[in-house]
Structure formats: structure tokens, C-alpha cells
Protein backbone atom coordinates (compact mmCIF):
# COMPACT_ATOMS: atom_id res chain seq x y z
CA UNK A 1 47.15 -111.46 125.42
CA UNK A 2 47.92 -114.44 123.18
CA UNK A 3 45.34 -115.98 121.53
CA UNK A 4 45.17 -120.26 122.88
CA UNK A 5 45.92 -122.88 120.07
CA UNK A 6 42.50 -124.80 120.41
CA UNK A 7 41.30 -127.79 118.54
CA UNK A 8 39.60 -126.84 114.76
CA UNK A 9 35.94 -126.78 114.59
CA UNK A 10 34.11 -128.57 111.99
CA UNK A 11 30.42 -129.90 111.47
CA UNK A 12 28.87 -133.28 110.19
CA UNK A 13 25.45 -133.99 109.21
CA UNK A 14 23.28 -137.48 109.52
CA UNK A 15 21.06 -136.74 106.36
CA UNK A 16 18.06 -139.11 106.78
CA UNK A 17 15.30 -139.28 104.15
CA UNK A 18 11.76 -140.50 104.72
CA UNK A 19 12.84 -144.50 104.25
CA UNK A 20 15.36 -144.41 106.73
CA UNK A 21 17.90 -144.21 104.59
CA UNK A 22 21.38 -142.32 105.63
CA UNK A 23 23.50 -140.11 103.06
CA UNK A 24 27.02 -140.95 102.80
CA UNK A 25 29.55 -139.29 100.62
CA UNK A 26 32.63 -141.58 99.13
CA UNK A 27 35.57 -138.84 100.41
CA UNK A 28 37.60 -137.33 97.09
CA UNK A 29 40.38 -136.56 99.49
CA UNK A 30 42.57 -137.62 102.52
CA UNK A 31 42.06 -138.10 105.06
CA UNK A 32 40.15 -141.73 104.32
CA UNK A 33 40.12 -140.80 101.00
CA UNK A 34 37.84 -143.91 99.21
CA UNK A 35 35.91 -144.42 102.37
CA UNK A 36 32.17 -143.53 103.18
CA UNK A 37 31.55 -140.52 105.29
CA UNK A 38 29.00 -138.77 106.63
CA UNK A 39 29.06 -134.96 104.87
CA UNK A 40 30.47 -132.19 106.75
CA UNK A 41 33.59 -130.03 106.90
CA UNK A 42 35.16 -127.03 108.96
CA UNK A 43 33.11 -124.05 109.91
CA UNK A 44 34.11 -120.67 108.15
CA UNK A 45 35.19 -117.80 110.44
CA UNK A 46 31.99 -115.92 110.82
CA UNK A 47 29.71 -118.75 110.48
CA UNK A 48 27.13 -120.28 112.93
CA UNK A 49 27.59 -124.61 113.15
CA UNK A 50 24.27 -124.45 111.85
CA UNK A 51 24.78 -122.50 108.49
CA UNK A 52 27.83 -124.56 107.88
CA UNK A 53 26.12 -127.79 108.39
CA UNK A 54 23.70 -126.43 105.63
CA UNK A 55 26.11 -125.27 103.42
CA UNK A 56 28.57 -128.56 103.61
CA UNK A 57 25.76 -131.08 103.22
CA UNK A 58 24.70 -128.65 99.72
CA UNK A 59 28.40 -128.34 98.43
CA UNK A 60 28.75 -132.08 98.81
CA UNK A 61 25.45 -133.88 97.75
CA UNK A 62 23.38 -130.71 96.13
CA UNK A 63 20.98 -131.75 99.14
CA UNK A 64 19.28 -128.46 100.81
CA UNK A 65 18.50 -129.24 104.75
CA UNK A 66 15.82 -127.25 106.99
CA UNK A 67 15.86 -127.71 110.69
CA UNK A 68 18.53 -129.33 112.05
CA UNK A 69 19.03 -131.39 115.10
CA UNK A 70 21.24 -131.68 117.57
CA UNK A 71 23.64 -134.97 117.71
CA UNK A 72 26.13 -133.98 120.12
CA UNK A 73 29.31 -133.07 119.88
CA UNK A 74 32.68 -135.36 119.24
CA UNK A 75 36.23 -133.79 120.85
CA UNK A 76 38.44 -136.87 120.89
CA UNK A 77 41.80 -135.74 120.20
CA UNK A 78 43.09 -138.72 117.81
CA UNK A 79 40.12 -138.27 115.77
CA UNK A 80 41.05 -136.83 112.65
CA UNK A 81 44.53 -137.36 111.69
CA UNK A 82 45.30 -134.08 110.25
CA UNK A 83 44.81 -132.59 113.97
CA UNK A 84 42.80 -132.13 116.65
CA UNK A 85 39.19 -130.94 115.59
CA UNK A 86 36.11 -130.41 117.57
CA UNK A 87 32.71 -131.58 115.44
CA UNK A 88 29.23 -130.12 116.23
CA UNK A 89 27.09 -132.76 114.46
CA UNK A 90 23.59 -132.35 113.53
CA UNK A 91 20.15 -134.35 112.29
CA UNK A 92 18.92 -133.47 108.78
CA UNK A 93 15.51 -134.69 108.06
CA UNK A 94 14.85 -134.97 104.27
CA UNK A 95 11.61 -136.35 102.46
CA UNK A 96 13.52 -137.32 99.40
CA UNK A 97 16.27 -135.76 97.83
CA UNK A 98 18.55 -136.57 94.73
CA UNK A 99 21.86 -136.37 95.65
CA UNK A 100 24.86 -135.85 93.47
CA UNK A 101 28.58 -135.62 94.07
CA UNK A 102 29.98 -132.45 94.69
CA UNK A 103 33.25 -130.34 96.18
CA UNK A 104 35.02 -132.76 98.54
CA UNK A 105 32.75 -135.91 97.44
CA UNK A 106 33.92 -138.78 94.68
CA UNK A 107 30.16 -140.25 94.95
CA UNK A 108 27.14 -140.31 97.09
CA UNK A 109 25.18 -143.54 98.39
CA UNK A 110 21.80 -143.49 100.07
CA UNK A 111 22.19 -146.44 102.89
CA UNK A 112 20.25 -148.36 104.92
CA UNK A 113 23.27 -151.12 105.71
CA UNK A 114 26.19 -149.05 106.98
CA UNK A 115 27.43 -150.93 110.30
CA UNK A 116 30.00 -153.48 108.25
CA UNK A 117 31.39 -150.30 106.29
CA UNK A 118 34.58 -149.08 107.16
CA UNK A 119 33.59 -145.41 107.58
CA UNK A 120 35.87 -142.35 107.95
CA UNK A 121 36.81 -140.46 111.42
CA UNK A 122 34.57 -141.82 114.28
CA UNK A 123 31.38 -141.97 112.25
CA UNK A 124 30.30 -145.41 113.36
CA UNK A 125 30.11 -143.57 116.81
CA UNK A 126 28.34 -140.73 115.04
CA UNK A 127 25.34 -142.87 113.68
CA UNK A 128 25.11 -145.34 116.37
CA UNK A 129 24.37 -141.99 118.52
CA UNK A 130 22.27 -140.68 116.14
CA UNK A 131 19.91 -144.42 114.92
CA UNK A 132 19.62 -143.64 119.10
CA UNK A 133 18.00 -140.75 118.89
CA UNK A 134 15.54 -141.81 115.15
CA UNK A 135 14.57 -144.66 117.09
CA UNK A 136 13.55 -142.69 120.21
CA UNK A 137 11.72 -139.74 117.75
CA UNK A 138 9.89 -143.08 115.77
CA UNK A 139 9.21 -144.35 119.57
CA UNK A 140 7.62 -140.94 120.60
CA UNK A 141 5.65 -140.26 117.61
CA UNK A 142 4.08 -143.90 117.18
CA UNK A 143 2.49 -143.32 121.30
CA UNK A 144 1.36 -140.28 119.81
């Protein structure tokens, strides 16, 4: 039995520190390369999502995550234009972390503005999902 051409599976991380404050990497490369992004890559064969979230967010900003949380995932077809990829896309909670530019990454920024940026893929989308989901965690802990 042939094995079905499916879309490519990568991973992006919302890495938010204890201000609020998202990490975006300045992409080295095309796709978008110049533009802000939020870190992340393809998943190695034998890898879980999780353990490549990890390991992209480390080989791009030097920044080591913990638990992760769900985002969702993001399938659109047209969103990459190398090909069709499938992203798993997680929450990274940091306290603070320096960050430094590494592997796929020209620079990284810590930002609290980002909505007026022209960011890479969908990952307006992305954040506006995941500022969602903050806001509800900050809405559930403050009743607490």
C-alpha cells in the first residue's frame, strides 16, 4: 500500500514572559524572510509536537520552555508558501528569559505591540487565538 502525500507538520510557540510580553524572532530565511514570527519549525521524524516545540523555541532564541499549552491547530492549505503544512501550536509560559538569535532567527524582540506588524504565515491568527486564551487564564485566576 502506498503511503498518502499529506500536508508537512510543523510546530509554533507563543512564548509569553511574566509582563505579557510575546517572543518574536526576525526570520533569517524565506519564506518572509525580514518579517517577525512567532518561533517554530517542522517536527523531526520520531519526535512528539511537544519536544519539537521545545527544541525550536531553544535553537531559535536560547529560551528553554516547561509545560506547554495547547493553542490549536492551523491546516489552511495556502498557508505557507513552500507547501501545504499542518502546525500544532503551543503556549510557553516564561518568567523571564534572555533571548538571543539563533539557527533560523536574524534577531529576537520581546513585544507587547504586535497587531500593526506585518507578521509571517497566519500568525496574527495565531496570537489573536492565543491573547484569547491569556486573557481567559488572567480572567480565571483573578476570581480565584
Amino acid at each position: 500500500m502506498a503511503k498518502p502525500t499529506t500536508p508537512l507538520l510543523t510546530v509554533d510557540c507563543v512564548v509569553v514572559d511574566e509582563d505579557g510580553k510575546i517572543l518574536l524572532i526576525r526570520r533569517r530565511n524565506p519564506p518572509f524572510a525580514g518579517l517577525l514570527a512567532l518561533p517554530g519549525g517542522f517536527v523531526d521524524k520520531g519526535e512528539t509536537v511537544e519536544a519539537a516545540c521545545r527544541r525550536e523555541v531553544q535553537e531559535e532564541t536560547g529560551v528553554e520552555l516547561g509545560r506547554l499549552q495547547l493553542v490549536g491547530v492551523y491546516s489552511r492549505p495556502d498557508r505557507d508558501p513552500r507547501g501545504h503544512t499542518c502546525s500544532v501550536v503551543f503556549i510557553g509560559r516564561v518568567r523571564r528569559a534572555k533571548a538571543h538569535a539563533g539557527d533560523d532567527a536574524a534577531s529576537v524582540e520581546w513585544r507587547h505591540r504586535w497587531k500593526k506588524e506585518e507578521l509571517a504565515f497566519d500568525h496574527h491568527r495565531v496570537l489573536a487565538d492565543a491573547r484569547l486564551m491569556l486573557a481567559d487564564a488572567n480572567t480565571k485566576a483573578r476570581a480565584r
